[in-house]
PDB file of N, CA and C in Angstrom:
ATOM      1  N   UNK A   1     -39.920  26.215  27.401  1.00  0.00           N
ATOM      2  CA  UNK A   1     -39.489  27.333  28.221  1.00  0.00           C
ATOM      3  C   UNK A   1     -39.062  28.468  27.280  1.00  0.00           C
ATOM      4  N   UNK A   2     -40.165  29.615  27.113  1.00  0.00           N
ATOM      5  CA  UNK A   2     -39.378  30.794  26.202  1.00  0.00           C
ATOM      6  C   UNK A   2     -38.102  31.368  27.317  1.00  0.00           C
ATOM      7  N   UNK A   3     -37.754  31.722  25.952  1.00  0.00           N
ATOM      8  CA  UNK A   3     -36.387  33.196  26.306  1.00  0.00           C
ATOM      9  C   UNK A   3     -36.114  34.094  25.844  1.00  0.00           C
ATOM     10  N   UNK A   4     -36.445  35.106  26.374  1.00  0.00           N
ATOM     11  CA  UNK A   4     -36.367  36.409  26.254  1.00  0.00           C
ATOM     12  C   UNK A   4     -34.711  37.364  25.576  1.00  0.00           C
ATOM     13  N   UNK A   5     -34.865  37.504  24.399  1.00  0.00           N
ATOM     14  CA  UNK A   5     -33.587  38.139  24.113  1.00  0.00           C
ATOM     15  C   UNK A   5     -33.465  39.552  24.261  1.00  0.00           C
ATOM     16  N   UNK A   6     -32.707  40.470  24.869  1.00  0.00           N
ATOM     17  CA  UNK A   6     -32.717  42.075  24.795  1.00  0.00           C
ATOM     18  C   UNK A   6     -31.578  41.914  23.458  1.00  0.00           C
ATOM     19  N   UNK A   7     -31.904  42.511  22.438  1.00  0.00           N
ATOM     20  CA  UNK A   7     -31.123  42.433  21.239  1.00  0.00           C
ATOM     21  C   UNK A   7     -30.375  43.614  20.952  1.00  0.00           C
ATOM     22  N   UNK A   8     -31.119  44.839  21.701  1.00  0.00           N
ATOM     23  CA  UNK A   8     -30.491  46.511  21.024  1.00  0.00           C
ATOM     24  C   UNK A   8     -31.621  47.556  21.873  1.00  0.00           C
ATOM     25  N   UNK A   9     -31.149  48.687  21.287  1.00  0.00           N
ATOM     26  CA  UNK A   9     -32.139  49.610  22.386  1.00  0.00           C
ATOM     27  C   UNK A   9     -32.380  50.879  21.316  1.00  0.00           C
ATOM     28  N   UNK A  10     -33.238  51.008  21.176  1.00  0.00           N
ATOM     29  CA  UNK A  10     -33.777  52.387  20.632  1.00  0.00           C
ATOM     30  C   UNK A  10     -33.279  53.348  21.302  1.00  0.00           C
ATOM     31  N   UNK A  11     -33.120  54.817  20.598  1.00  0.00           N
ATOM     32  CA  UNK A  11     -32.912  56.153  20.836  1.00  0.00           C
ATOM     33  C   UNK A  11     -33.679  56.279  21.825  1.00  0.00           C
ATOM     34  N   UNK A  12     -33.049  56.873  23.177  1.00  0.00           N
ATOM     35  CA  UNK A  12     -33.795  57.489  24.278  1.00  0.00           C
ATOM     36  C   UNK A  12     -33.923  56.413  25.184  1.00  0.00           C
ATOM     37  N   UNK A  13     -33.553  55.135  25.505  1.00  0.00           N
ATOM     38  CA  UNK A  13     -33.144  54.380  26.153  1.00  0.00           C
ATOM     39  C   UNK A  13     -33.533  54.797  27.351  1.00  0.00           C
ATOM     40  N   UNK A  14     -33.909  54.604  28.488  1.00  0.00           N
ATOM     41  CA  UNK A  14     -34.108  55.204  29.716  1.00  0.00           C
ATOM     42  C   UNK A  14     -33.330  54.130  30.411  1.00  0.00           C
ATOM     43  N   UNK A  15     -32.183  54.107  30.778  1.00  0.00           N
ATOM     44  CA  UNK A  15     -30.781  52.801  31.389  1.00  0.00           C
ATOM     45  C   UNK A  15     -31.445  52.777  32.928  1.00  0.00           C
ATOM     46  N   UNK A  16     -31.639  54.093  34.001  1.00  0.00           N
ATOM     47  CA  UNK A  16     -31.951  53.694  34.895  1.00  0.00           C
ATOM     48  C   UNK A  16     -33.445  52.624  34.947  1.00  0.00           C
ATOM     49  N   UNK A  17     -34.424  53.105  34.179  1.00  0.00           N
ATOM     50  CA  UNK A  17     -35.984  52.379  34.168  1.00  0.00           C
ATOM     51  C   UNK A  17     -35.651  51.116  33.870  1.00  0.00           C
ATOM     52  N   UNK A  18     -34.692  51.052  32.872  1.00  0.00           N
ATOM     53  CA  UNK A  18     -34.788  49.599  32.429  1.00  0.00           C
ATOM     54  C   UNK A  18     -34.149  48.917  33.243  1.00  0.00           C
ATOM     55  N   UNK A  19     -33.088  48.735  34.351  1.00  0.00           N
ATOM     56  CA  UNK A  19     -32.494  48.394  35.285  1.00  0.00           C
ATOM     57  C   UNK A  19     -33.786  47.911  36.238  1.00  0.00           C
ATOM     58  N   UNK A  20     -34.749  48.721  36.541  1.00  0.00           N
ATOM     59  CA  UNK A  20     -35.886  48.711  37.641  1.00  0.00           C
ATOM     60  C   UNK A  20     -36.649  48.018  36.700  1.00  0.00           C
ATOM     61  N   UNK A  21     -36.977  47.798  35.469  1.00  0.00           N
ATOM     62  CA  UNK A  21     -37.797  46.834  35.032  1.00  0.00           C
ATOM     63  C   UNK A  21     -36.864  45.130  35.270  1.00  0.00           C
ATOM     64  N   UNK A  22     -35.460  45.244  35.399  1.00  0.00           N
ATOM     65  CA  UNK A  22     -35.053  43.958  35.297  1.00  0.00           C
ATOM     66  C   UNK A  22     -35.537  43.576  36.287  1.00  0.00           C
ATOM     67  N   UNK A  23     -34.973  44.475  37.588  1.00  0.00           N
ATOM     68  CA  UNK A  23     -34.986  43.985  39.144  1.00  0.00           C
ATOM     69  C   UNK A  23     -36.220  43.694  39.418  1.00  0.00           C
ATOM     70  N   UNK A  24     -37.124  43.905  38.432  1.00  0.00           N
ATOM     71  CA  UNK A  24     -39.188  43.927  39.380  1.00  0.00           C
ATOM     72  C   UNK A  24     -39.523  42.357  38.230  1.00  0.00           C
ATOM     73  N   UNK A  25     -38.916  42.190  37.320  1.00  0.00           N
ATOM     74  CA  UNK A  25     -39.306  41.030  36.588  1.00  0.00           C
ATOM     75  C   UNK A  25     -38.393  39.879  37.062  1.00  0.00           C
ATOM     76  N   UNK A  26     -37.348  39.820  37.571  1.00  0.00           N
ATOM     77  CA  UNK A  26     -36.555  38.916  37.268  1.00  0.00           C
ATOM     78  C   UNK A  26     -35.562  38.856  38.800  1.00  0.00           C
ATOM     79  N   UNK A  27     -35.040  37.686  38.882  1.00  0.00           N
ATOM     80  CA  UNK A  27     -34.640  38.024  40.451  1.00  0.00           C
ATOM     81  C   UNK A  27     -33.004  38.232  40.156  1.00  0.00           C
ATOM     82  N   UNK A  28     -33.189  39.773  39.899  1.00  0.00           N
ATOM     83  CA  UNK A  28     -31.398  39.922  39.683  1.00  0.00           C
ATOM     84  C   UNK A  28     -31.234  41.280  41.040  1.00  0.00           C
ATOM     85  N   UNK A  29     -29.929  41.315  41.536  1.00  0.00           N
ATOM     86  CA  UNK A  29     -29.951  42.240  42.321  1.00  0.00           C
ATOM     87  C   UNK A  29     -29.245  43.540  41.668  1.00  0.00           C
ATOM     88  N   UNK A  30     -29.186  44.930  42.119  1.00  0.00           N
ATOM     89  CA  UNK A  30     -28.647  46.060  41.314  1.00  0.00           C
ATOM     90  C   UNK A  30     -27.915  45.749  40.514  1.00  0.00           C
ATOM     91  N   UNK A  31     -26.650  45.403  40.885  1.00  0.00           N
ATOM     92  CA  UNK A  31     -24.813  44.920  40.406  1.00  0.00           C
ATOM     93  C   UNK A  31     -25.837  44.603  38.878  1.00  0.00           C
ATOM     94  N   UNK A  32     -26.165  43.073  39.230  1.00  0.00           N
ATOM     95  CA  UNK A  32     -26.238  42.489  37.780  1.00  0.00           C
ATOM     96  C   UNK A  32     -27.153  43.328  36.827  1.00  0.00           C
ATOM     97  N   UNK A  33     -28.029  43.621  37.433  1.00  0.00           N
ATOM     98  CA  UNK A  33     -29.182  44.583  36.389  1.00  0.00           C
ATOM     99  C   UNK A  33     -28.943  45.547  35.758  1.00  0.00           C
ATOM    100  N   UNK A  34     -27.282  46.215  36.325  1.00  0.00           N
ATOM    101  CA  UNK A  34     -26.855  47.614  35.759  1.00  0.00           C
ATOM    102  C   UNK A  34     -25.827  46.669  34.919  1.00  0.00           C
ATOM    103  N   UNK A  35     -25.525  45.511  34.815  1.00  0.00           N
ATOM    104  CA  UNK A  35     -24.234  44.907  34.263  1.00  0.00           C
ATOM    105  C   UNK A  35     -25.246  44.226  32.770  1.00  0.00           C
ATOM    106  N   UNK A  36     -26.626  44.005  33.069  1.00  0.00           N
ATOM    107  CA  UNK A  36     -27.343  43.617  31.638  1.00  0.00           C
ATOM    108  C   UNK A  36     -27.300  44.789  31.180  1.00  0.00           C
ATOM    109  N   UNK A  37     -27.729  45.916  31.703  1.00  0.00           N
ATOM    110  CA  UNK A  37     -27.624  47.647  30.436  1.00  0.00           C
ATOM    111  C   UNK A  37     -26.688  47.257  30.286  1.00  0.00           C
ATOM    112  N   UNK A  38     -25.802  47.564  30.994  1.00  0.00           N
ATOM    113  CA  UNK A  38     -24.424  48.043  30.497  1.00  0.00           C
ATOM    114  C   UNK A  38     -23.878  47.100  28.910  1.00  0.00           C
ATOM    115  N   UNK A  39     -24.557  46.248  29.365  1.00  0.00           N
ATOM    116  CA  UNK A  39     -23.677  44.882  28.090  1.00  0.00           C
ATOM    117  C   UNK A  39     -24.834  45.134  27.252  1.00  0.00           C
ATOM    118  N   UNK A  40     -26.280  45.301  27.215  1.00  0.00           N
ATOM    119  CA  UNK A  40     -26.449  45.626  26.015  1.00  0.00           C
ATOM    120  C   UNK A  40     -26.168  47.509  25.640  1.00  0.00           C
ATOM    121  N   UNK A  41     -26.154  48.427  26.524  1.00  0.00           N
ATOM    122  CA  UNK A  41     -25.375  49.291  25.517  1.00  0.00           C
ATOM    123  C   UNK A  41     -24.044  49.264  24.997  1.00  0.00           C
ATOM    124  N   UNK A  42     -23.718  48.225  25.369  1.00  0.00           N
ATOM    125  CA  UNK A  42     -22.133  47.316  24.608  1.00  0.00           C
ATOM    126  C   UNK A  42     -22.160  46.948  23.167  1.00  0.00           C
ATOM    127  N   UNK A  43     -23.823  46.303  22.863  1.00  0.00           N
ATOM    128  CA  UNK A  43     -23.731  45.986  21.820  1.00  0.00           C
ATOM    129  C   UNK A  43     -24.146  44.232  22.002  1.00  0.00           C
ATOM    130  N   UNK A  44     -24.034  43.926  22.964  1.00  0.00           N
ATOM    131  CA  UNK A  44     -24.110  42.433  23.335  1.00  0.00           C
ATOM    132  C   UNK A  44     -25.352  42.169  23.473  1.00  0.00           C
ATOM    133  N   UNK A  45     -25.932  40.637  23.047  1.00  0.00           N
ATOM    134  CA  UNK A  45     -27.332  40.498  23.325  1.00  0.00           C
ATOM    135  C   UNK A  45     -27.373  39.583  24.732  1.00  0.00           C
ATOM    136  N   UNK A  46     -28.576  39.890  25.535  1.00  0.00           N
ATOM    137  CA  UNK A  46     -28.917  39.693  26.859  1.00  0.00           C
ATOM    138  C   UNK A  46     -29.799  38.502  26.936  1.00  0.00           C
ATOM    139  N   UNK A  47     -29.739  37.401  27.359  1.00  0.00           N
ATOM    140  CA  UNK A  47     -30.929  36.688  26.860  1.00  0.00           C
ATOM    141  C   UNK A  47     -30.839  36.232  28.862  1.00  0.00           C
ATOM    142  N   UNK A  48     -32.281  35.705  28.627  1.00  0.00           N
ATOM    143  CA  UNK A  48     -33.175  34.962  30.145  1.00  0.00           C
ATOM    144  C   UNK A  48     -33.880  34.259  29.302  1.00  0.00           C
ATOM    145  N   UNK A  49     -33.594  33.185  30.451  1.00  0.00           N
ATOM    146  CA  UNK A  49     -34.334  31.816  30.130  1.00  0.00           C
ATOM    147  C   UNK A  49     -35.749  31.898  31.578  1.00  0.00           C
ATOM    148  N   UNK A  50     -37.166  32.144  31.289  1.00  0.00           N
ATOM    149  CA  UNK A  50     -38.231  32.677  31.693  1.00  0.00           C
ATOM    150  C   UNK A  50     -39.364  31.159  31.970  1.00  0.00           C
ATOM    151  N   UNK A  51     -39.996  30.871  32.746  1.00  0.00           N
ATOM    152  CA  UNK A  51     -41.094  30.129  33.423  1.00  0.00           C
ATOM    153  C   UNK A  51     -41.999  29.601  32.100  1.00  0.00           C
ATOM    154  N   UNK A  52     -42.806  30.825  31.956  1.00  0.00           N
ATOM    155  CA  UNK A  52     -43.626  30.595  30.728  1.00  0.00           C
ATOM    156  C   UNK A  52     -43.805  31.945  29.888  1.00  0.00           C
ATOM    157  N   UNK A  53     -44.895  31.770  28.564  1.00  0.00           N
ATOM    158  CA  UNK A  53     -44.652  32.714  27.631  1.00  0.00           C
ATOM    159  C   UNK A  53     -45.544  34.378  27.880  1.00  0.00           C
ATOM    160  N   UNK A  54     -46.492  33.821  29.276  1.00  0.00           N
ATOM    161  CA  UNK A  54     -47.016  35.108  29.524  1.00  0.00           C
ATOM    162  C   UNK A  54     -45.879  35.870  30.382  1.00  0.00           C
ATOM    163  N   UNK A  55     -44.971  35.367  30.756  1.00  0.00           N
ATOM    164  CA  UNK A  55     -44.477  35.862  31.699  1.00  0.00           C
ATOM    165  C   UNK A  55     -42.915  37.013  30.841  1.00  0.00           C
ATOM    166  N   UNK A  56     -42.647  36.175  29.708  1.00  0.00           N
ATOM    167  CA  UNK A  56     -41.592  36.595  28.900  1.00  0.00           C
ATOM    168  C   UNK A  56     -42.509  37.838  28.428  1.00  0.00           C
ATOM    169  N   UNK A  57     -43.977  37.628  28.070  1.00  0.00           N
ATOM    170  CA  UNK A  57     -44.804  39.019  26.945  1.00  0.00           C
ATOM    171  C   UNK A  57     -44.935  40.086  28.002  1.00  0.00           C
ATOM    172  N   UNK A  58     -44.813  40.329  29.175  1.00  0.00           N
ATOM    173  CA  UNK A  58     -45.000  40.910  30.526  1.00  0.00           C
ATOM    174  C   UNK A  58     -43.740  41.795  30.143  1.00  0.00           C
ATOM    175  N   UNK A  59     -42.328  40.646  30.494  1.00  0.00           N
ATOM    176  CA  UNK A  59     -41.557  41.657  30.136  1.00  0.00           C
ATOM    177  C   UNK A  59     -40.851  42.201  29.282  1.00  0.00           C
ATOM    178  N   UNK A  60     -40.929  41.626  28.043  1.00  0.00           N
ATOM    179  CA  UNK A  60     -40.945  42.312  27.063  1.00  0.00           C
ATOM    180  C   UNK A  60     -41.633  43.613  26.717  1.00  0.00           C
ATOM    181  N   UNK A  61     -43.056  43.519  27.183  1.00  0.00           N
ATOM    182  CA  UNK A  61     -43.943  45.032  27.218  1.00  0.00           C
ATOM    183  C   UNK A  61     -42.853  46.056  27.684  1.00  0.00           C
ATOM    184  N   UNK A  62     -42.801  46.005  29.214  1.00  0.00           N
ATOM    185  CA  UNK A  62     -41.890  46.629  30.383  1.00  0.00           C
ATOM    186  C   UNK A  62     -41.046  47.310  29.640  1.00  0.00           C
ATOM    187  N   UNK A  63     -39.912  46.022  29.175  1.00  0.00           N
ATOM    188  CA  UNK A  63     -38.854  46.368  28.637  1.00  0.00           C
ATOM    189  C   UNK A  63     -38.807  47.591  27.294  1.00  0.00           C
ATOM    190  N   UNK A  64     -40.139  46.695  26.617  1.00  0.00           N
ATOM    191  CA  UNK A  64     -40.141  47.883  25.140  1.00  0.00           C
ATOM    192  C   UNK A  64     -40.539  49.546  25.512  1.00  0.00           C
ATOM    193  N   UNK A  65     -41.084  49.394  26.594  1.00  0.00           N
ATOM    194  CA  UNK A  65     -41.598  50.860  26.912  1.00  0.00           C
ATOM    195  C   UNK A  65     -40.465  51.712  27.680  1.00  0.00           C
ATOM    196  N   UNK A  66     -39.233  51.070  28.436  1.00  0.00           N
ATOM    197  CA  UNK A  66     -38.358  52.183  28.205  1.00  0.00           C
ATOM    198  C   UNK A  66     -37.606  51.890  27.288  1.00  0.00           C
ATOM    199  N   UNK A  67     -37.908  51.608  25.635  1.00  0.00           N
ATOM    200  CA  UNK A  67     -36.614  51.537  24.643  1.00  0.00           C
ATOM    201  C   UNK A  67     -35.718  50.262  24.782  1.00  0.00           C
ATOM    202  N   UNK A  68     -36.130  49.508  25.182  1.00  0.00           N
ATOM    203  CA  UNK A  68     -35.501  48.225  24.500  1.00  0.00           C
ATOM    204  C   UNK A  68     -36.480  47.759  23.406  1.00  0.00           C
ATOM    205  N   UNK A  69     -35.216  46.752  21.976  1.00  0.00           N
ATOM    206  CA  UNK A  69     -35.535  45.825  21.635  1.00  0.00           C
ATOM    207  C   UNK A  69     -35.545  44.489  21.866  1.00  0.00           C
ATOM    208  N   UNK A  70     -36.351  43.680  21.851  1.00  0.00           N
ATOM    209  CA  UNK A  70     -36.361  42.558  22.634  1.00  0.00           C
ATOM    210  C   UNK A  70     -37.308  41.459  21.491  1.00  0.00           C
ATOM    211  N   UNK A  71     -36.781  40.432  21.932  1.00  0.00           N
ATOM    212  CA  UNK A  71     -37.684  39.224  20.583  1.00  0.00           C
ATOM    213  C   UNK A  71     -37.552  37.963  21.750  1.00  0.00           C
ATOM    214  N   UNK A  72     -38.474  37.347  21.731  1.00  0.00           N
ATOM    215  CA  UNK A  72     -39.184  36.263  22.369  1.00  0.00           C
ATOM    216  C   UNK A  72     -38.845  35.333  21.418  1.00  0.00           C
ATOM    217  N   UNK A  73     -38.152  33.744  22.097  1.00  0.00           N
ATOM    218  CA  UNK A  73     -38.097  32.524  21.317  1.00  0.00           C
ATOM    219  C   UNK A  73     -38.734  31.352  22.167  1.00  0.00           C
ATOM    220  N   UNK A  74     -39.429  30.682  21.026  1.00  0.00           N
ATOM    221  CA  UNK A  74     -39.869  29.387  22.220  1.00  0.00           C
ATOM    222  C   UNK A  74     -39.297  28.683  20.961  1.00  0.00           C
ATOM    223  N   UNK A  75     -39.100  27.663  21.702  1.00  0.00           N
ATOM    224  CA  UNK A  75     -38.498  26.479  20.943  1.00  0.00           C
ATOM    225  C   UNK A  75     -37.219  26.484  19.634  1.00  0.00           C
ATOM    226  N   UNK A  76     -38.012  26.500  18.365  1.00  0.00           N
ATOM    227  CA  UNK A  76     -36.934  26.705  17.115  1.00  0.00           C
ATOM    228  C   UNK A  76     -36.982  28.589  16.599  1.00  0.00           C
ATOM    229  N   UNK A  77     -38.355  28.588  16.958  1.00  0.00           N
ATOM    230  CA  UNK A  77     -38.806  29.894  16.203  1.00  0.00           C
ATOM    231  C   UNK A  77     -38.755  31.243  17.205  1.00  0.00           C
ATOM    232  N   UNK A  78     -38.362  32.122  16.714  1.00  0.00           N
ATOM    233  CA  UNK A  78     -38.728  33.748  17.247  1.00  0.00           C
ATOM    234  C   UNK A  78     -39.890  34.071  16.838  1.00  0.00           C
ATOM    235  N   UNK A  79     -40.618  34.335  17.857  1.00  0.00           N
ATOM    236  CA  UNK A  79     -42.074  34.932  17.796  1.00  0.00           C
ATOM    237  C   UNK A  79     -42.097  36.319  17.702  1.00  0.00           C
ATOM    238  N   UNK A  80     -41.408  37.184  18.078  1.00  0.00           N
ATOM    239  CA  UNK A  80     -41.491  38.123  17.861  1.00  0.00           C
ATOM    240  C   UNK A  80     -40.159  39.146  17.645  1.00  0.00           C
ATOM    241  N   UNK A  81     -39.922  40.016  16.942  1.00  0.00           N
ATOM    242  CA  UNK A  81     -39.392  41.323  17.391  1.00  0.00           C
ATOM    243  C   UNK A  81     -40.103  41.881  17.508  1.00  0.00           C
ATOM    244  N   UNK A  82     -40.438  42.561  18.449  1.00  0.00           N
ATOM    245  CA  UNK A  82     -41.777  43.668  18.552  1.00  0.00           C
ATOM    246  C   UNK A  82     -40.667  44.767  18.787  1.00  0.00           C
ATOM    247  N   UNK A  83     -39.849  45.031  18.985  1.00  0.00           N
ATOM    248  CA  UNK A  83     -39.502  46.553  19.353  1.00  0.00           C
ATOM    249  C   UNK A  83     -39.127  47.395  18.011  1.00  0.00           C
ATOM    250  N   UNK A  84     -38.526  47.027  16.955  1.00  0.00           N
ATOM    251  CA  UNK A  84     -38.177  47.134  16.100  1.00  0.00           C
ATOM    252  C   UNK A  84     -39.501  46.801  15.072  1.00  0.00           C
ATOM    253  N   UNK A  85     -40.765  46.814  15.228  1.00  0.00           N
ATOM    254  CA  UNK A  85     -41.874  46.220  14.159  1.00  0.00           C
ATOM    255  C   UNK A  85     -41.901  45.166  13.728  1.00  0.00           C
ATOM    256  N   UNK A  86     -41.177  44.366  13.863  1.00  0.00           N
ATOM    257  CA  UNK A  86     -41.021  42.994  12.952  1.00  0.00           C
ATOM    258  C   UNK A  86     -41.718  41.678  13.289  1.00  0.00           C
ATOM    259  N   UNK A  87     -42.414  41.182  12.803  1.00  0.00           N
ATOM    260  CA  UNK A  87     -43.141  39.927  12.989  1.00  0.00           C
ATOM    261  C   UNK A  87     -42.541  38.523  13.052  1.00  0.00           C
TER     262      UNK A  87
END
């Protein structure tokens, strides 16, 4: 079962989009979806535990395109930071 970490957010952040990317990926209602921004523009990392790994790369895309960083883990290993370039 991957899980999806929101780790940090790039300059220009779009807080409302990314709220509407939680609520359309994930079954959270407003409250909580404005309470994941909020905690990662806190500084805090956000993690979901996700179905399978197409479903985590879905929203990770979402997520990276309004300015989140985000890194995908299955098992021991992180597969990715993609928001930040990192392999």
């Amino acid at each position: 079962m991957p899980k999806l970490n929101i780790i940090g957010w790039r300059k220009g952040l779009l807080k409302i989009s990314m709220t509407h990317v939680l609520r359309e990926h994930l079954p959270l209602g407003l409250r909580e979806a404005k309470d994941c921004v909020d905690n990662v523009l806190d500084g805090q990392v956000v993690s979901f535990s996700l179905d399978d790994l197409a479903q985590a790369e879905a929203l990770a895309k979402s997520l990276e395109a309004v300015g989140a960083v985000v890194e995908i883990e299955s098992g021991q290993d992180a597969l990715r930071v993609s928001s930040s370039g990192e392999a």
